[in-house]
N, C-alpha and C. Protein backbone atom coordinates (compact mmCIF):
# COMPACT_ATOMS: atom_id res chain seq x y z
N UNK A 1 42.26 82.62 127.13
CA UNK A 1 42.81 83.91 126.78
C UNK A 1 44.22 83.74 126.20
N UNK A 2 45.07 82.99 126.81
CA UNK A 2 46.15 82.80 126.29
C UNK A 2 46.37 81.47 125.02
N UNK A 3 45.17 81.02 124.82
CA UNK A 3 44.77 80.82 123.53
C UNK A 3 44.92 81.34 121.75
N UNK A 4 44.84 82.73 122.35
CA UNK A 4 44.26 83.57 121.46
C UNK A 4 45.67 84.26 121.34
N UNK A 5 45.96 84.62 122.09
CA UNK A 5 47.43 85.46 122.13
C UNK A 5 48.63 84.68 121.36
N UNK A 6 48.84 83.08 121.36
CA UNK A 6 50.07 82.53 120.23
C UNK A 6 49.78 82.55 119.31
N UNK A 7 48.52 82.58 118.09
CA UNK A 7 48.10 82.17 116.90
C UNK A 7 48.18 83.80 116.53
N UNK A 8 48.45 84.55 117.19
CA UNK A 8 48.26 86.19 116.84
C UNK A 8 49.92 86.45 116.89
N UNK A 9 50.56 85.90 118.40
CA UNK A 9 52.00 86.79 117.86
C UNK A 9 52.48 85.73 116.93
N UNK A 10 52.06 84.39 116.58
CA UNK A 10 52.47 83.60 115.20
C UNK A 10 52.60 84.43 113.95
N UNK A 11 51.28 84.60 113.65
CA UNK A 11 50.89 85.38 112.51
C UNK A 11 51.37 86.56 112.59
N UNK A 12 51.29 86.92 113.40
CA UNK A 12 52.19 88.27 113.49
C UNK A 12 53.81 88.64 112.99
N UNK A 13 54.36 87.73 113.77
CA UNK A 13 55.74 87.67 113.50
C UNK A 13 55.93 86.92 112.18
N UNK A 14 54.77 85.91 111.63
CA UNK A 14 55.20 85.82 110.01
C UNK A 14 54.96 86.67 109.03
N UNK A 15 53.75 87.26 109.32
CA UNK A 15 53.36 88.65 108.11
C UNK A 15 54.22 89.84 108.30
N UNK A 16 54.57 90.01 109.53
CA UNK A 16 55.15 91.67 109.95
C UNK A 16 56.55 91.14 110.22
N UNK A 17 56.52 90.37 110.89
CA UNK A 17 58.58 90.42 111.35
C UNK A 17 59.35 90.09 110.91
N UNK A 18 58.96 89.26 109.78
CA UNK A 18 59.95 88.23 108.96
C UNK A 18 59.92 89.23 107.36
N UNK A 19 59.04 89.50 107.02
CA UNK A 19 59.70 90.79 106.13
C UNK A 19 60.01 91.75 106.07
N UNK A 20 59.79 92.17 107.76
CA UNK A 20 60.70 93.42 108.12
C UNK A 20 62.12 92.88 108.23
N UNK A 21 62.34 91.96 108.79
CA UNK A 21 63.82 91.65 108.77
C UNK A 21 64.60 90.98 107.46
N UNK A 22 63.73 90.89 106.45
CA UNK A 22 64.44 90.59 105.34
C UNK A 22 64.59 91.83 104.48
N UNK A 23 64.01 92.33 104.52
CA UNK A 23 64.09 93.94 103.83
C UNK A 23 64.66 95.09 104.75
N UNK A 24 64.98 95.08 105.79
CA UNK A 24 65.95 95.21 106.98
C UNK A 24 67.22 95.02 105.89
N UNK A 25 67.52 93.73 106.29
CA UNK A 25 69.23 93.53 105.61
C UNK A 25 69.35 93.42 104.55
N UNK A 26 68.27 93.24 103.50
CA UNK A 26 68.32 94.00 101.92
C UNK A 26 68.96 95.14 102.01
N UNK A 27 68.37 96.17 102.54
CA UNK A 27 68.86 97.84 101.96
C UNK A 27 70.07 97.50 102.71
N UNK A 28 70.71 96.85 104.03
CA UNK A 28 71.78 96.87 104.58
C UNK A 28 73.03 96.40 103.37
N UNK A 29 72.65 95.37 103.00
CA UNK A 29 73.47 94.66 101.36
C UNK A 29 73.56 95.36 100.79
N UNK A 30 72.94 96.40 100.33
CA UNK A 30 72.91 97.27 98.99
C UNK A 30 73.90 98.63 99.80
N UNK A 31 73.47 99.00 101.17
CA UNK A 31 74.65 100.23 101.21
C UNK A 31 76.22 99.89 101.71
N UNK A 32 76.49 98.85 102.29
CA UNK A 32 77.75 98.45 102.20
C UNK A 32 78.02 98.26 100.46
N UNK A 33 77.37 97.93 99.66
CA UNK A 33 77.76 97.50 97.77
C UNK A 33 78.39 98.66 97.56
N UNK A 34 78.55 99.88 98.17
CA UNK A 34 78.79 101.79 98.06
C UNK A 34 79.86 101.77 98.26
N UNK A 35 80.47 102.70 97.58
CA UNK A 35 81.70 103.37 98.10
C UNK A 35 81.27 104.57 98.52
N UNK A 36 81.80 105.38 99.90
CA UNK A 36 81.25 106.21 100.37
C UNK A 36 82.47 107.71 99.94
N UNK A 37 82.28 108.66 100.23
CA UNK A 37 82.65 109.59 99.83
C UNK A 37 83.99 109.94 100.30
N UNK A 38 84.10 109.03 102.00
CA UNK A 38 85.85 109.51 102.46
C UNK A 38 86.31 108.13 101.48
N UNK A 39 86.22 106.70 101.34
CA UNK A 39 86.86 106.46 100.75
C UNK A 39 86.98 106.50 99.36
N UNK A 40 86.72 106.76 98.58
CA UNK A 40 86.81 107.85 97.26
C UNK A 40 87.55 108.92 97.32
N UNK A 41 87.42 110.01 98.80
CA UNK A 41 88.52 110.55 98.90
C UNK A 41 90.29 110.08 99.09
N UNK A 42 89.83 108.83 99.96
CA UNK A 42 90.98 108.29 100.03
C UNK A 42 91.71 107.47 98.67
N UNK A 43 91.09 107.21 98.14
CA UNK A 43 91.55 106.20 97.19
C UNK A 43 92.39 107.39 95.89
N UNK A 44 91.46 108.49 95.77
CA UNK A 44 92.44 109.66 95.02
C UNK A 44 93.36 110.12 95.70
N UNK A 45 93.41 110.18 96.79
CA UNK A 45 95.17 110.29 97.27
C UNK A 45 95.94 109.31 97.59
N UNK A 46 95.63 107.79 97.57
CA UNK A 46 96.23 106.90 97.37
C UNK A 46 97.32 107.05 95.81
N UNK A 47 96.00 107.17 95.11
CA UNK A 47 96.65 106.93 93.55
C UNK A 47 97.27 108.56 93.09
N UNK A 48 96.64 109.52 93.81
CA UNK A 48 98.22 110.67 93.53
C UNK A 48 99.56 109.99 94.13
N UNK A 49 99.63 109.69 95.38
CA UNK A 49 100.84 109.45 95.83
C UNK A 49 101.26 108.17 95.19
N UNK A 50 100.88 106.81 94.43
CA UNK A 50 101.42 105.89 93.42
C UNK A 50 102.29 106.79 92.29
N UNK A 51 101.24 107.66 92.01
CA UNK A 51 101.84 108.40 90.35
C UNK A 51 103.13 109.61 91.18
N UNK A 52 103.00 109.73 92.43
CA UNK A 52 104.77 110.70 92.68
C UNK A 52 105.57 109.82 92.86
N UNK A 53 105.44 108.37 93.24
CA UNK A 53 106.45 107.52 93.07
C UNK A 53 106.87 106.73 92.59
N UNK A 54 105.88 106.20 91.35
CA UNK A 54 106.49 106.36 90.56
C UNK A 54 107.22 107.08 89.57
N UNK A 55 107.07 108.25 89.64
CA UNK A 55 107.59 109.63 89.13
C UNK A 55 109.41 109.66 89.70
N UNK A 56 109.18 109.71 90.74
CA UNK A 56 110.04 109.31 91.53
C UNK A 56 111.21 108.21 91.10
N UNK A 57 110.62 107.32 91.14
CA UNK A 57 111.20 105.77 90.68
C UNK A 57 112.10 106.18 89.11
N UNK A 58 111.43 106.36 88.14
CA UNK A 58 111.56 106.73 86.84
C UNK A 58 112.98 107.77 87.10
N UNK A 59 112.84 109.22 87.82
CA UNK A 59 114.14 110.05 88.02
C UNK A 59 115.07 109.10 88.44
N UNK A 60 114.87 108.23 89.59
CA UNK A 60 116.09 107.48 89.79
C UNK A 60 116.90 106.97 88.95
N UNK A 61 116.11 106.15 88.04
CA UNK A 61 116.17 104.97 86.90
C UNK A 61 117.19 106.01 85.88
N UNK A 62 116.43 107.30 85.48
CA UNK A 62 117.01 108.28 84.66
C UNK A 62 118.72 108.27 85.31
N UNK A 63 118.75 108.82 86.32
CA UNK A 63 119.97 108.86 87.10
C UNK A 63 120.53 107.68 87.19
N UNK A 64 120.44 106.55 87.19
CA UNK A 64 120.96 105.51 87.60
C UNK A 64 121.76 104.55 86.47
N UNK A 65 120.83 105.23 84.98
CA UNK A 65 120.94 104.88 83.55
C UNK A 65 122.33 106.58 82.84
N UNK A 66 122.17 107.52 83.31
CA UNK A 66 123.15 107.88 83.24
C UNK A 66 124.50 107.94 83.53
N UNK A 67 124.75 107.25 85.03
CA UNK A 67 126.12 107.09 85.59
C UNK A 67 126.51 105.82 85.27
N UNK A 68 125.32 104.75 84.62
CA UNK A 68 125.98 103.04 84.61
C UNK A 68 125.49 102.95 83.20
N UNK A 69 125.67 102.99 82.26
CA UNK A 69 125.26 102.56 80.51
C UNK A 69 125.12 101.25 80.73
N UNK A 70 125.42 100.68 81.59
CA UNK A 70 125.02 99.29 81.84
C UNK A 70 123.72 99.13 82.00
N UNK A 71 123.15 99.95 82.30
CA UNK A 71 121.61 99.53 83.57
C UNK A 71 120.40 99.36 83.05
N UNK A 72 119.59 99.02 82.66
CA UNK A 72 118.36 98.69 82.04
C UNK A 72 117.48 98.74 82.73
N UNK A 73 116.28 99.50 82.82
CA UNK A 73 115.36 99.77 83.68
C UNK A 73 114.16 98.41 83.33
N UNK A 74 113.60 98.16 84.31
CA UNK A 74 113.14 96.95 84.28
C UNK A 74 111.44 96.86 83.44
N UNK A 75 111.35 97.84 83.24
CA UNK A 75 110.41 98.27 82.40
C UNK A 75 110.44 99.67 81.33
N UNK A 76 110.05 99.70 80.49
CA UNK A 76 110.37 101.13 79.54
C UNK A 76 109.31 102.37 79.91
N UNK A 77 109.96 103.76 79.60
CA UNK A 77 109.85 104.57 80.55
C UNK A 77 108.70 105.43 79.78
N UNK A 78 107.87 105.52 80.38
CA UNK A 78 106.13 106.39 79.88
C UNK A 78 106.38 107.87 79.59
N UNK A 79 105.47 107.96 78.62
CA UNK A 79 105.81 109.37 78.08
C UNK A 79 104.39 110.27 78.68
N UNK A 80 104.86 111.19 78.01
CA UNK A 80 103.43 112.65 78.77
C UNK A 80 102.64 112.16 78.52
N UNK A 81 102.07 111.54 77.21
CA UNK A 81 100.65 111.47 77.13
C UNK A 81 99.92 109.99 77.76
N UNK A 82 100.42 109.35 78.52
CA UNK A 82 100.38 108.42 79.36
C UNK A 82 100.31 108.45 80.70
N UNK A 83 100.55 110.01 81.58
CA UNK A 83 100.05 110.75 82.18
C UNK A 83 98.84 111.55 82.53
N UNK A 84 98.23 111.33 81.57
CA UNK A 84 97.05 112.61 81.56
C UNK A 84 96.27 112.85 82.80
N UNK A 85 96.72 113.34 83.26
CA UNK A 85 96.10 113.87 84.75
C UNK A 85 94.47 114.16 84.88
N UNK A 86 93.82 114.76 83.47
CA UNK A 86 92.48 115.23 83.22
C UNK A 86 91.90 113.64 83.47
N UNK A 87 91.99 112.64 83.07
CA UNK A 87 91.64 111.34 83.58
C UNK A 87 90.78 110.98 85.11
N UNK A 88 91.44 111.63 85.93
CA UNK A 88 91.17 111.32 87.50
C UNK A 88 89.90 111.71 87.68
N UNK A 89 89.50 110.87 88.34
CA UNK A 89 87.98 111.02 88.83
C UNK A 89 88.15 112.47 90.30
């Protein structure tokens, strides 16, 4: 009787368990590959708050280039249409 019972959970566990568990952590691979919806949320208020400080940065620079004619901002300063806000996902 217990003959009969290893050649069955053998076959068993090679036809049924072993491609359940490979197609198991297939779809697992593919939904971590996602970006999910909070971080997408997060990542657009990441990159609003980059663009207020650098916004930020730039007023300084403005201010900092008016009281010292000396001062050279370490990069040159972006205009409106280099802004375009309609852009953002």
């Amino acid at each position: 009787m217990e003959e009969i019972f290893i050649p069955i959970i053998a076959i068993g566990s090679i036809f049924i368990g072993l491609p359940w568990l490979v197609f198991h952590y297939v779809t697992k691979w593919k939904q971590i590959g996602t970006i999910t919806g909070e971080d997408e949320k997060l990542l657009d208020e990441l990159h609003y708050v980059a663009r207020q400080l650098e916004e930020r940065l730039i007023t300084v620079e403005r201010i900092i280039a008016a009281d010292n004619p000396d001062f050279r901002p370490l990069r040159p300063e972006r205009t409106e249409a280099e802004y375009d806000v309609s852009r953002r996902n």
